[in-house]
Protein backbone atom coordinates (compact mmCIF):
# COMPACT_ATOMS: atom_id res chain seq x y z
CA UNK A 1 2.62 18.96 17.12
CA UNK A 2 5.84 17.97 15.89
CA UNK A 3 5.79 15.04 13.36
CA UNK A 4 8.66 13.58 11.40
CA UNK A 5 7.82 11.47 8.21
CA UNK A 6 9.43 8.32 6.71
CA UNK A 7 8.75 7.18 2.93
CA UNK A 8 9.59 4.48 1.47
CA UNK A 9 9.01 4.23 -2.19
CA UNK A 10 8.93 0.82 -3.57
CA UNK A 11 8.77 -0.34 -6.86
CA UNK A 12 4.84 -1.51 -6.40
CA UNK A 13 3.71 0.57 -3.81
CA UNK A 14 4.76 3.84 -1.61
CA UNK A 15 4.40 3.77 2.13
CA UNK A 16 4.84 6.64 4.35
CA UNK A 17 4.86 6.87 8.36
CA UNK A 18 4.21 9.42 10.80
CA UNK A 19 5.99 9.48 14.32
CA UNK A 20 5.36 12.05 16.69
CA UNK A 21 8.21 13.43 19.51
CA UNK A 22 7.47 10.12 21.68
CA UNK A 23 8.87 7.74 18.76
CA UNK A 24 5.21 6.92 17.96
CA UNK A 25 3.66 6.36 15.30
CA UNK A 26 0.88 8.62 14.39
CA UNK A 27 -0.13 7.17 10.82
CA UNK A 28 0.45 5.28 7.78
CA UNK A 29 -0.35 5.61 4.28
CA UNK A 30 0.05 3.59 0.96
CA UNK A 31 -0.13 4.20 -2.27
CA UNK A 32 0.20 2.31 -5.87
CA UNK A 33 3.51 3.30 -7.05
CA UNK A 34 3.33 5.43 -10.38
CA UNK A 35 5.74 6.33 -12.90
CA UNK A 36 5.25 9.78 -11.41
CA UNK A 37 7.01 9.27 -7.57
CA UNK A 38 6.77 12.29 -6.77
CA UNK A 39 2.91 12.27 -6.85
CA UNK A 40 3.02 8.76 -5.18
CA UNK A 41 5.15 10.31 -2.22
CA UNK A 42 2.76 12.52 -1.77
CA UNK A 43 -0.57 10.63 -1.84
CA UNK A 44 1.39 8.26 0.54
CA UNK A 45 1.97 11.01 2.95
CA UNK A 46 -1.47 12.37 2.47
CA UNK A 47 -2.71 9.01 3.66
CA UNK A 48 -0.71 8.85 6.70
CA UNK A 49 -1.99 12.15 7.54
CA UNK A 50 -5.21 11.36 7.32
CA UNK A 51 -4.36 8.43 9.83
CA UNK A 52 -2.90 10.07 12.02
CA UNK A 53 -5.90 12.60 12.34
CA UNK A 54 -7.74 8.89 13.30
CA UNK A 55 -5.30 8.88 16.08
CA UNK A 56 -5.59 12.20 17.23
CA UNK A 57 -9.37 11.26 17.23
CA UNK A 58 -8.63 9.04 19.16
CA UNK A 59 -6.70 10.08 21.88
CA UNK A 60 -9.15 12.91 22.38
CA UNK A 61 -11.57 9.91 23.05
CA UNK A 62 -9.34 8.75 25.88
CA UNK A 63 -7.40 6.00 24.35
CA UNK A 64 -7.77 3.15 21.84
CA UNK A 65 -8.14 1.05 25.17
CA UNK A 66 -11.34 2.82 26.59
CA UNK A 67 -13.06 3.92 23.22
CA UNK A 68 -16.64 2.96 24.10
CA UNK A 69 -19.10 1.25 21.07
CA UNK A 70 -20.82 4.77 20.58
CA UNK A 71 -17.18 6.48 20.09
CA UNK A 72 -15.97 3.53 17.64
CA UNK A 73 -19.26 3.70 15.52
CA UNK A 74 -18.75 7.37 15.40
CA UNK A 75 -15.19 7.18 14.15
CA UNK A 76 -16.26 4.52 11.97
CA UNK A 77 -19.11 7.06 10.20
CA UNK A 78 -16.24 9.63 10.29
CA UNK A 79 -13.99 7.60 8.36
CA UNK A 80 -16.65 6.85 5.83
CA UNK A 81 -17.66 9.75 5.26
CA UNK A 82 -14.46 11.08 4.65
CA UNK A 83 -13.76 8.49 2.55
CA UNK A 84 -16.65 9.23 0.67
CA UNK A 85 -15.74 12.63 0.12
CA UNK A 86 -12.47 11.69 -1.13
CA UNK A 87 -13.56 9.57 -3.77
CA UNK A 88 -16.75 12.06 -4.67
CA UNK A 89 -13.76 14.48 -5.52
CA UNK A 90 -11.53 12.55 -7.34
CA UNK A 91 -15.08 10.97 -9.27
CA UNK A 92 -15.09 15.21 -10.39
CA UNK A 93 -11.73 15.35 -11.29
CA UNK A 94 -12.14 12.14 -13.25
CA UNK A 95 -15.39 13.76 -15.39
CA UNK A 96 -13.31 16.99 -15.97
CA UNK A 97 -10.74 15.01 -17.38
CA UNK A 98 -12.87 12.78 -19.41
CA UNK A 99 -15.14 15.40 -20.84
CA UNK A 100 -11.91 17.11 -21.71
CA UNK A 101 -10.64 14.59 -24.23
CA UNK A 102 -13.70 14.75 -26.29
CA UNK A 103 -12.32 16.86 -28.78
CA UNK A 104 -11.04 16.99 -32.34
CA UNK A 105 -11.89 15.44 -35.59
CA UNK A 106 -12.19 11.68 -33.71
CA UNK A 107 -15.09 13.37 -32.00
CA UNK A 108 -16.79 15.80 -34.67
CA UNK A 109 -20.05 14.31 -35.23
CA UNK A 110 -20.21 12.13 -32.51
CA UNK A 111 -18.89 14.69 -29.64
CA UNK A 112 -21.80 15.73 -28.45
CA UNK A 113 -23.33 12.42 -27.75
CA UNK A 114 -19.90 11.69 -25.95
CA UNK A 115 -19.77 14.24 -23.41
CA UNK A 116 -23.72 13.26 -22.89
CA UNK A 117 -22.88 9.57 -22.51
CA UNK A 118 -20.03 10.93 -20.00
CA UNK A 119 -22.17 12.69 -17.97
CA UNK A 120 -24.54 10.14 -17.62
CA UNK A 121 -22.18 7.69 -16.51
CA UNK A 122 -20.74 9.74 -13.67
CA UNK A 123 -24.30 10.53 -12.62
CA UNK A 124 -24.71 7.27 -11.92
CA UNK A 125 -21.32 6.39 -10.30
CA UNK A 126 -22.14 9.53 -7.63
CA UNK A 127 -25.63 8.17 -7.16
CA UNK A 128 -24.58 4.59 -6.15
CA UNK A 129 -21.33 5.95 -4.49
CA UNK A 130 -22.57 6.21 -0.79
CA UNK A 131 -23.86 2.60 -0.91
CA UNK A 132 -20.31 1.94 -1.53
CA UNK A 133 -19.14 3.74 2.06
CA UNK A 134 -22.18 2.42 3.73
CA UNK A 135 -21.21 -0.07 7.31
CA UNK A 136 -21.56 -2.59 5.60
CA UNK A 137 -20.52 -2.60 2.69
CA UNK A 138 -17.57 -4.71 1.19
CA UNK A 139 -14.71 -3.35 -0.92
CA UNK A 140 -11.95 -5.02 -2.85
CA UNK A 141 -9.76 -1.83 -2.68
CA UNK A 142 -9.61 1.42 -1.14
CA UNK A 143 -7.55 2.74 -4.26
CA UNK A 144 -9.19 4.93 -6.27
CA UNK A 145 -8.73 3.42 -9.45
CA UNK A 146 -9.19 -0.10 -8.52
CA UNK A 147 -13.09 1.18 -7.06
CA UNK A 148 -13.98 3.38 -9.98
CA UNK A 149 -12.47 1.53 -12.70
CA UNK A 150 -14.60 -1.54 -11.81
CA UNK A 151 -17.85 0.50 -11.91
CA UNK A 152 -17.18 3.13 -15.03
CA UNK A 153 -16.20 -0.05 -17.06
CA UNK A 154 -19.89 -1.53 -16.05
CA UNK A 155 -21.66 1.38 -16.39
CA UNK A 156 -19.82 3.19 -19.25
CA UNK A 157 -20.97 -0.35 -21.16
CA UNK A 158 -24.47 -0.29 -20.54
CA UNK A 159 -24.66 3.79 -21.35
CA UNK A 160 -22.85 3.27 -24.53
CA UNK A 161 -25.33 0.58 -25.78
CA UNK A 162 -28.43 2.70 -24.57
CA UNK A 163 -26.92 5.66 -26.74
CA UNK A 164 -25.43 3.26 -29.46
CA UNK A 165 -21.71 4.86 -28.77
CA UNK A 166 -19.22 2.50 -29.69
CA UNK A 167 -17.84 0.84 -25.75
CA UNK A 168 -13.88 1.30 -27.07
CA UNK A 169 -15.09 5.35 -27.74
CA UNK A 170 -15.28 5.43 -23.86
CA UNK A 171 -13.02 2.52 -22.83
CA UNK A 172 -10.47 4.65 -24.43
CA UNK A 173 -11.26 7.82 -22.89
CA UNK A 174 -10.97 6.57 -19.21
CA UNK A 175 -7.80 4.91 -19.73
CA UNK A 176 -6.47 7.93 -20.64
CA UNK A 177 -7.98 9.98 -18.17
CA UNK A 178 -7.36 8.02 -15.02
CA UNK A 179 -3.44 8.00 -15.48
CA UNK A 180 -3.61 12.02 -15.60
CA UNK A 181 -5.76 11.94 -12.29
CA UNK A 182 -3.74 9.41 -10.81
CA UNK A 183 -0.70 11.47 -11.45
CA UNK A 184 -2.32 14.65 -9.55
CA UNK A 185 -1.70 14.91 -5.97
CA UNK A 186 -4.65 14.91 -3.88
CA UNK A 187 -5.97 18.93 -3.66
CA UNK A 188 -7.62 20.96 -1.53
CA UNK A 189 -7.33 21.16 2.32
CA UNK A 190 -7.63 17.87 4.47
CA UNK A 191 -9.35 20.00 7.34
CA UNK A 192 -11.72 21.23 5.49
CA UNK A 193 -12.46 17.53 3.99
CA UNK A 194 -13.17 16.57 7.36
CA UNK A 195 -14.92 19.12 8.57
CA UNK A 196 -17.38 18.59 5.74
CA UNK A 197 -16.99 14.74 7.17
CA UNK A 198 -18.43 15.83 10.21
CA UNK A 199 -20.97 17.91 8.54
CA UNK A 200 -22.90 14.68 6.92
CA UNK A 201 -22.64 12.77 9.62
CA UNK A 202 -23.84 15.22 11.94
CA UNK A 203 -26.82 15.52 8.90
CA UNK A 204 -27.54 12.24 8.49
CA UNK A 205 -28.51 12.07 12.39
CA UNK A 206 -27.13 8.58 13.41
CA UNK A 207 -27.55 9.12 16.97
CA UNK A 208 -24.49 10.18 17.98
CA UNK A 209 -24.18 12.99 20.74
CA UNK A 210 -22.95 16.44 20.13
CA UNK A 211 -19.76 15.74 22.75
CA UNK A 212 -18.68 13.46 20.10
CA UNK A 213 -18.55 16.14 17.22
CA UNK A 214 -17.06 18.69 19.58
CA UNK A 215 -14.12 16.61 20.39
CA UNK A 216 -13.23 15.44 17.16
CA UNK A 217 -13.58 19.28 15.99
CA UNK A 218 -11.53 19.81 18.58
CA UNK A 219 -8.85 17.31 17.74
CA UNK A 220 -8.82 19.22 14.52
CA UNK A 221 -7.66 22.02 15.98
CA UNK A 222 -4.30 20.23 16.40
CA UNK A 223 -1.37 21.38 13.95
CA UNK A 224 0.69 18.20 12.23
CA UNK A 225 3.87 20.29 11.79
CA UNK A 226 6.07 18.79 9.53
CA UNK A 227 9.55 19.01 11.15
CA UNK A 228 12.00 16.94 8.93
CA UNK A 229 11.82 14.12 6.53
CA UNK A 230 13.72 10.95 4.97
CA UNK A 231 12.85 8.76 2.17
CA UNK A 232 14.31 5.48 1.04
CA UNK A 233 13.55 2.71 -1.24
CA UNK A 234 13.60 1.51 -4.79
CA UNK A 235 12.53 4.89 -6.11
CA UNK A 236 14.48 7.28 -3.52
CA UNK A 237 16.96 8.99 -5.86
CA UNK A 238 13.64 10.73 -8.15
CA UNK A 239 12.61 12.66 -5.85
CA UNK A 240 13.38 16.16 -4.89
CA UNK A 241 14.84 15.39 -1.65
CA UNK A 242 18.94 16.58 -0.56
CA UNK A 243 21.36 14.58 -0.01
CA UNK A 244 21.12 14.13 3.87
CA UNK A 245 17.00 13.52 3.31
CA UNK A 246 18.05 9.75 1.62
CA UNK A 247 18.84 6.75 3.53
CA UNK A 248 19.45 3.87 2.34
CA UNK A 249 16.67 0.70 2.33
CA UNK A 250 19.22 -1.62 4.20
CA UNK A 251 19.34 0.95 6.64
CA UNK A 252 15.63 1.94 7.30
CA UNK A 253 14.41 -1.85 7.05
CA UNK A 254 17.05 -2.49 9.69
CA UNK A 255 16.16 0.14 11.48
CA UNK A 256 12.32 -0.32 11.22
CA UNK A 257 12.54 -4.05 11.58
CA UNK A 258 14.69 -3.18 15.59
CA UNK A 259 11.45 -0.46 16.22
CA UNK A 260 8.75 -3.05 15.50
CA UNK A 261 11.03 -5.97 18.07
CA UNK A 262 14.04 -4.78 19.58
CA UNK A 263 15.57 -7.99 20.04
CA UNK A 264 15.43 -8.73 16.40
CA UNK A 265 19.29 -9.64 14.90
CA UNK A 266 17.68 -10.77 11.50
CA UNK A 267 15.90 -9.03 9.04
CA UNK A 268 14.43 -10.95 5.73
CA UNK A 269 12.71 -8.19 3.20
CA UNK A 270 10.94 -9.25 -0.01
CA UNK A 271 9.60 -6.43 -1.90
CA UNK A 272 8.77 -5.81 -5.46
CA UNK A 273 11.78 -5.53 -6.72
CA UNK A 274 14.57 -7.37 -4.22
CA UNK A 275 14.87 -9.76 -1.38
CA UNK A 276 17.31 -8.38 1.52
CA UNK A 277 18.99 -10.55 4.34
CA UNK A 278 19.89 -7.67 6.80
CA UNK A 279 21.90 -8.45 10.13
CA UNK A 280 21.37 -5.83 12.59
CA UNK A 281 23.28 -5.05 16.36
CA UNK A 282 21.52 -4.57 19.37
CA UNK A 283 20.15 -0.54 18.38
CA UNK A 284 19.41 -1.90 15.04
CA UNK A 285 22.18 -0.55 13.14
CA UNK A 286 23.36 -2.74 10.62
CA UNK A 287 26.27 -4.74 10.64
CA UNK A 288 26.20 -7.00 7.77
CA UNK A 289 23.30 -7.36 4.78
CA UNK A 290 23.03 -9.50 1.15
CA UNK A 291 21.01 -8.41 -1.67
CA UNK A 292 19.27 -10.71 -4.48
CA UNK A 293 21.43 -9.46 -7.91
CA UNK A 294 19.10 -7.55 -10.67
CA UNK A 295 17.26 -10.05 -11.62
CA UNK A 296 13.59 -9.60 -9.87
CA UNK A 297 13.57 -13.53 -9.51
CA UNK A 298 11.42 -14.41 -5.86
CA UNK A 299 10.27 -11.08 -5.55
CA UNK A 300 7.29 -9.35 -5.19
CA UNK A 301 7.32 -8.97 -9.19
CA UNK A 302 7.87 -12.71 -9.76
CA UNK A 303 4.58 -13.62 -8.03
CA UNK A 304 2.66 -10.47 -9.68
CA UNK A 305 3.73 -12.52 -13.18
CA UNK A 306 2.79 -15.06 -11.80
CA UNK A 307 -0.87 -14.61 -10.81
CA UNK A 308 -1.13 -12.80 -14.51
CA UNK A 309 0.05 -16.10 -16.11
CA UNK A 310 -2.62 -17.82 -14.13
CA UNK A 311 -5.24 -14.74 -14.21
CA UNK A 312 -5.56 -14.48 -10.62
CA UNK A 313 -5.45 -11.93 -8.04
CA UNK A 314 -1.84 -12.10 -5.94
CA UNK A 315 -3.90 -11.93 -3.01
CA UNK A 316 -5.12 -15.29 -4.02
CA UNK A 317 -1.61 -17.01 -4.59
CA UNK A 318 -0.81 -17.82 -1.54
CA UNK A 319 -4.62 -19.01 -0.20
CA UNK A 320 -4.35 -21.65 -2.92
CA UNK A 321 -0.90 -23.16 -2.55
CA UNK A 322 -1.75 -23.31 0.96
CA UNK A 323 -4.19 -25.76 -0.36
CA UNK A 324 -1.32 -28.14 -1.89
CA UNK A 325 -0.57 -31.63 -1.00
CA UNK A 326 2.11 -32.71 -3.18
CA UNK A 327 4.13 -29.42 -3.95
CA UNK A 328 5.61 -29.43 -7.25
CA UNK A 329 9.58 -29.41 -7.30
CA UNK A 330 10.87 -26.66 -9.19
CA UNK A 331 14.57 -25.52 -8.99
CA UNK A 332 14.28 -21.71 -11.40
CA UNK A 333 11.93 -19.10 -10.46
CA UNK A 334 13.12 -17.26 -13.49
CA UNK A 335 10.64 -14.41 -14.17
CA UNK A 336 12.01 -15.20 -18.30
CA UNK A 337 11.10 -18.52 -18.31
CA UNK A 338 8.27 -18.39 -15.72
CA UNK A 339 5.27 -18.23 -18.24
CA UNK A 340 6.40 -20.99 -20.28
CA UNK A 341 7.44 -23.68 -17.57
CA UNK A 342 4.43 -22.44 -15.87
CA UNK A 343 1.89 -23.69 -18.94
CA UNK A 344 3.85 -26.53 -19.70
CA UNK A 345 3.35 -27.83 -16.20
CA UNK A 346 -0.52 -27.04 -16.64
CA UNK A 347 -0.25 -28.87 -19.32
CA UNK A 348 0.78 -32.28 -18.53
CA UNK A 349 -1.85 -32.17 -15.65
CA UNK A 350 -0.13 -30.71 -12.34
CA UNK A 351 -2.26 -29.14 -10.31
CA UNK A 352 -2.71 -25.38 -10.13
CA UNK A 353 -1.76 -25.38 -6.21
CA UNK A 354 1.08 -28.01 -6.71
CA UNK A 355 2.74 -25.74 -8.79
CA UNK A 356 1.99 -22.72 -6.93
CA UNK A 357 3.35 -24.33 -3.86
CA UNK A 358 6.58 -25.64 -5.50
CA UNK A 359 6.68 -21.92 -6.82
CA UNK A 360 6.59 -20.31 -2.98
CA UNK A 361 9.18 -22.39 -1.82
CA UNK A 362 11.27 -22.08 -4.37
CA UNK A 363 10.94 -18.43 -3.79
CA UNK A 364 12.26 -19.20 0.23
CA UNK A 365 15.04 -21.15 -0.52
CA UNK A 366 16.80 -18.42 -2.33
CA UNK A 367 15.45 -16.56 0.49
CA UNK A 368 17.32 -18.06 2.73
CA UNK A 369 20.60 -18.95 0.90
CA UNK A 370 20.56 -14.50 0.91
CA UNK A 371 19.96 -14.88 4.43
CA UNK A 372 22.65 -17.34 4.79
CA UNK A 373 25.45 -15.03 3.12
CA UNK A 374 24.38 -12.45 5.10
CA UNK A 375 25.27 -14.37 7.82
CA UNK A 376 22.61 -16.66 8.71
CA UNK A 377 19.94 -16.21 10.94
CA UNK A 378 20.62 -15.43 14.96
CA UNK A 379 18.56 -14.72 17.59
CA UNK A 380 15.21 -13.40 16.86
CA UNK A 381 14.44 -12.81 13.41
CA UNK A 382 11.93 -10.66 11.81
CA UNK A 383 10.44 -11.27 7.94
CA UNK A 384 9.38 -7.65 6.91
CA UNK A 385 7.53 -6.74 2.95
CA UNK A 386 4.44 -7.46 0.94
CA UNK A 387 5.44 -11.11 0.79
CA UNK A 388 5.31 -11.20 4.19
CA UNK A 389 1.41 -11.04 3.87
CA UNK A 390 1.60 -14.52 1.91
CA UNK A 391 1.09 -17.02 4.05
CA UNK A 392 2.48 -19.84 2.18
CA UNK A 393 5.49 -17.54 2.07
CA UNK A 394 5.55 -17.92 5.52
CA UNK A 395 4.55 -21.19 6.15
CA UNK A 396 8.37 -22.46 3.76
CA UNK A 397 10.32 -19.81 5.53
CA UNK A 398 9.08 -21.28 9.02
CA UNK A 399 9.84 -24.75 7.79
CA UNK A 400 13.06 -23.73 6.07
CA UNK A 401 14.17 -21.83 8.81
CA UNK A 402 13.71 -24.60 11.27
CA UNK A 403 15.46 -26.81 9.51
CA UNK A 404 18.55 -24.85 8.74
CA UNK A 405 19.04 -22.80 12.04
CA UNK A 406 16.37 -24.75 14.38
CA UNK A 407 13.82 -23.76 17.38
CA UNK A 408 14.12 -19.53 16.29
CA UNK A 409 11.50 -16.74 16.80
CA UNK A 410 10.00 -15.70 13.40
CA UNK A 411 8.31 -11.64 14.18
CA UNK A 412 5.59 -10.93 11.22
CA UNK A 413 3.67 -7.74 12.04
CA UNK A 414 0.49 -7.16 10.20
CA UNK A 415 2.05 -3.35 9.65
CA UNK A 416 5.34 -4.74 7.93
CA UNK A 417 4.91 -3.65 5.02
CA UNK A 418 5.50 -0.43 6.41
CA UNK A 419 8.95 -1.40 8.19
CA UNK A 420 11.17 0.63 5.60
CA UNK A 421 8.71 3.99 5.99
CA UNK A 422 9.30 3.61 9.91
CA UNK A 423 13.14 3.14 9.72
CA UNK A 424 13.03 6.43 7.70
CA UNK A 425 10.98 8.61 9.80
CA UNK A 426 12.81 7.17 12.67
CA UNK A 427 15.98 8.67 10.95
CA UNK A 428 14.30 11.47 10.56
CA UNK A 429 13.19 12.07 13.93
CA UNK A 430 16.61 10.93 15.42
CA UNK A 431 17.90 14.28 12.80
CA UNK A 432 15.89 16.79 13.72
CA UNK A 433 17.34 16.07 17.07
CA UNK A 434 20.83 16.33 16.09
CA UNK A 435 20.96 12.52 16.61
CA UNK A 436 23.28 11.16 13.88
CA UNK A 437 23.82 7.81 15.07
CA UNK A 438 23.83 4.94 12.32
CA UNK A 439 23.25 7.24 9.89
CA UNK A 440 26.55 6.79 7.66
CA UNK A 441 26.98 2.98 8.19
């Protein structure tokens, strides 16, 4: 099967897309971005592979529409378990690395009880690691380092005071060691990872008929042929791509934004790094676009600083402002000065989600005045990035929005992060074809 891949590499994380022949897409991945974007690209596309192999699974089923409960708990255990085999091997690759580093004269009398402390720790990471991938089971992240880092730092704490190691001797180890396995691409062959899948769950005898195992073996069986691909984004020009394999991010996001709802005219992207009022025609090529300048002011970046300042998770930024009564007014969302106005506020007794909701709309209304030079907002519109996810983000862009340009269709799709990554591997598709259109505006 032909497939033709989109990434998008942004300055916080790297998406990729699949699409197969049909303009369809087949899978999505995402990835923390790294230093390293070449790695990131292709952990990214890893992921989407492994999506799309979902999809396959699924279409071998008979449809997303008529998967019955047995076939969606058995893709469920599939997923799982290949999950679980995923992070068993990088939990290897994480030990090798460790063990590695206990050498020279730091180590000479206490190496040995190191590497022992080491191995003892990862014992017990592999031992409670299937709890982790059991149904129910709740995770904060599905990346890597996010899932072991949590657990070696808990462990690794209480082995080191059993043994009487120091807790910095192996604090210091892992956060060497997980940079240098982050910044490996994912090895080995993903057939064979599922295959193995299939094996435990087949093992661990959930019920599940044989019928179910054949077709998903047989689903397998399917090539993903690579056939051409395009990357865009913050961290395009690293990679190891030619010159007719880059498009631009006003392009893709444009693009992307007309796949997702073709009667889109407006595109608003915050990302990590910029905001981007896009104006697009009626086959999404763009006609006119405005970009924030350098400074990472009511991006993606702002808010990470933000929820630092405060110690909070980003994910939890937007939950509490939604919580606000009496937004705080605040006219600079200067990433400089953010810290300081942001404790001096704290100080003098505003509330946490005052400030936090001041903070989002200030955020929108330079939003907006980019969407505004970009030449307003027409028609449909569609708000694509991670900030799109925010939802008192989107609750001051609805209410700005209405009262600048009035009664206008707002599109959010739950996938739009991934709008940029589509737009490319649309481009992609549309030049393997020998279909140039758009792609020198």
């Amino acid at each position: 099967m032909k497939t033709f891949v989109g990434i998008d590499l942004g300055s916080t994380t790297t998406k990729a897309v699949l699409l197969d022949e049909e303009e369809r897409v087949l899978g999505r991945g995402i990835t923390n971005s790294r230093s390293n974007y070449d790695t990131a690209c292709k952990v990214a596309t890893e992921e989407a592979k492994i999506d799309a192999r979902f999809t396959l699974f699924r279409r071998e089923f008979g449809g997303t529409d008529t998967l019955d409960d047995q076939v969606e708990d058995f893709l469920g255990a599939l997923e799982r378990s290949f999950r679980l085999e995923q992070f068993l091997e990088q939990l290897g690759d994480l030990e090798e690395t460790c063990t590695r580093l206990v050498r020279g004269e730091r180590f000479e009398k206490i190496g040995r009880e190191v590497k022992s402390a080491l191995a003892e720790v990862f014992k017990r990471l592999r031992a409670e690691a299937p709890a982790m991938y059991a149904p129910d089971a709740e995770r904060k992240s599905d990346f890597f380092r996010d899932i072991a880092g949590s657990r070696y730092l808990a462990v690794a704490e209480e082995v080191g005071r059993d043994a009487g190691i120091p807790y910095d001797v192996l604090l210091n180890i892992y956060d060497k060691s997980i940079i240098a396995v982050e910044n490996r691409p994912p090895s080995g062959s993903l057939n064979e990872k599922f295959k193995s899948a299939l094996e435990r769950v087949a093992k661990e005898g959930a019920g599940f008929s044989r019928e179910l195992g054949e077709n998903a073996e047989r689903a397998l069986g399917i090539e993903l042929e690579e056939s051409y691909l395009v990357g865009t984004g913050y961290g395009r020009v690293t990679l190891p791509f030619s010159k007719e394999h880059i498009r631009s991010e006003i392009l893709c996001h444009g693009l992307g934004a007309h796949m997702m709802y073709p009667k889109t005219r407006t595109v608003l992207d915050i990302g990590g790094q910029d905001t981007k009022g896009i104006q697009v025609d009626a086959d999404g090529i763009v006609e006119n676009f405005q970009m924030n300048d350098r400074c990472a002011a009511g991006c993606g970046r702002y808010l990470g600083y933000i929820a630092d300042e405060m110690n909070m998770g980003l994910h939890e930024l937007g939950p509490l402002a939604m919580k606000s009564g009496k937004p705080a007014r605040i006219n600079s969302t200067c990433t400089v000065f953010a810290g300081a106005e942001l404790r001096d506020r704290l100080a003098l007794g505003e509330k946490r989600e005052d400030i936090l909701a001041g903070l989002h709309r200030a955020i929108i209304l330079r939003a907006v005045s980019i969407l505004s030079r970009s030449g307003g907002v027409a028609d449909q519109m569609t708000f694509t990035g991670g900030v799109a996810k925010n939802e008192a983000a989107v609750r001051e862009l609805k209410k700005l929005i209405a009262e600048n340009y009035g009664d206008v269709t707002i599109n959010i799709n739950p996938d739009s992060i991934y709008t940029g990554a589509l737009g490319a591997a649309e481009f992609a598709r549309r030049a393997a074809e020998g279909r140039m259109e758009g792609l020198d505006a």
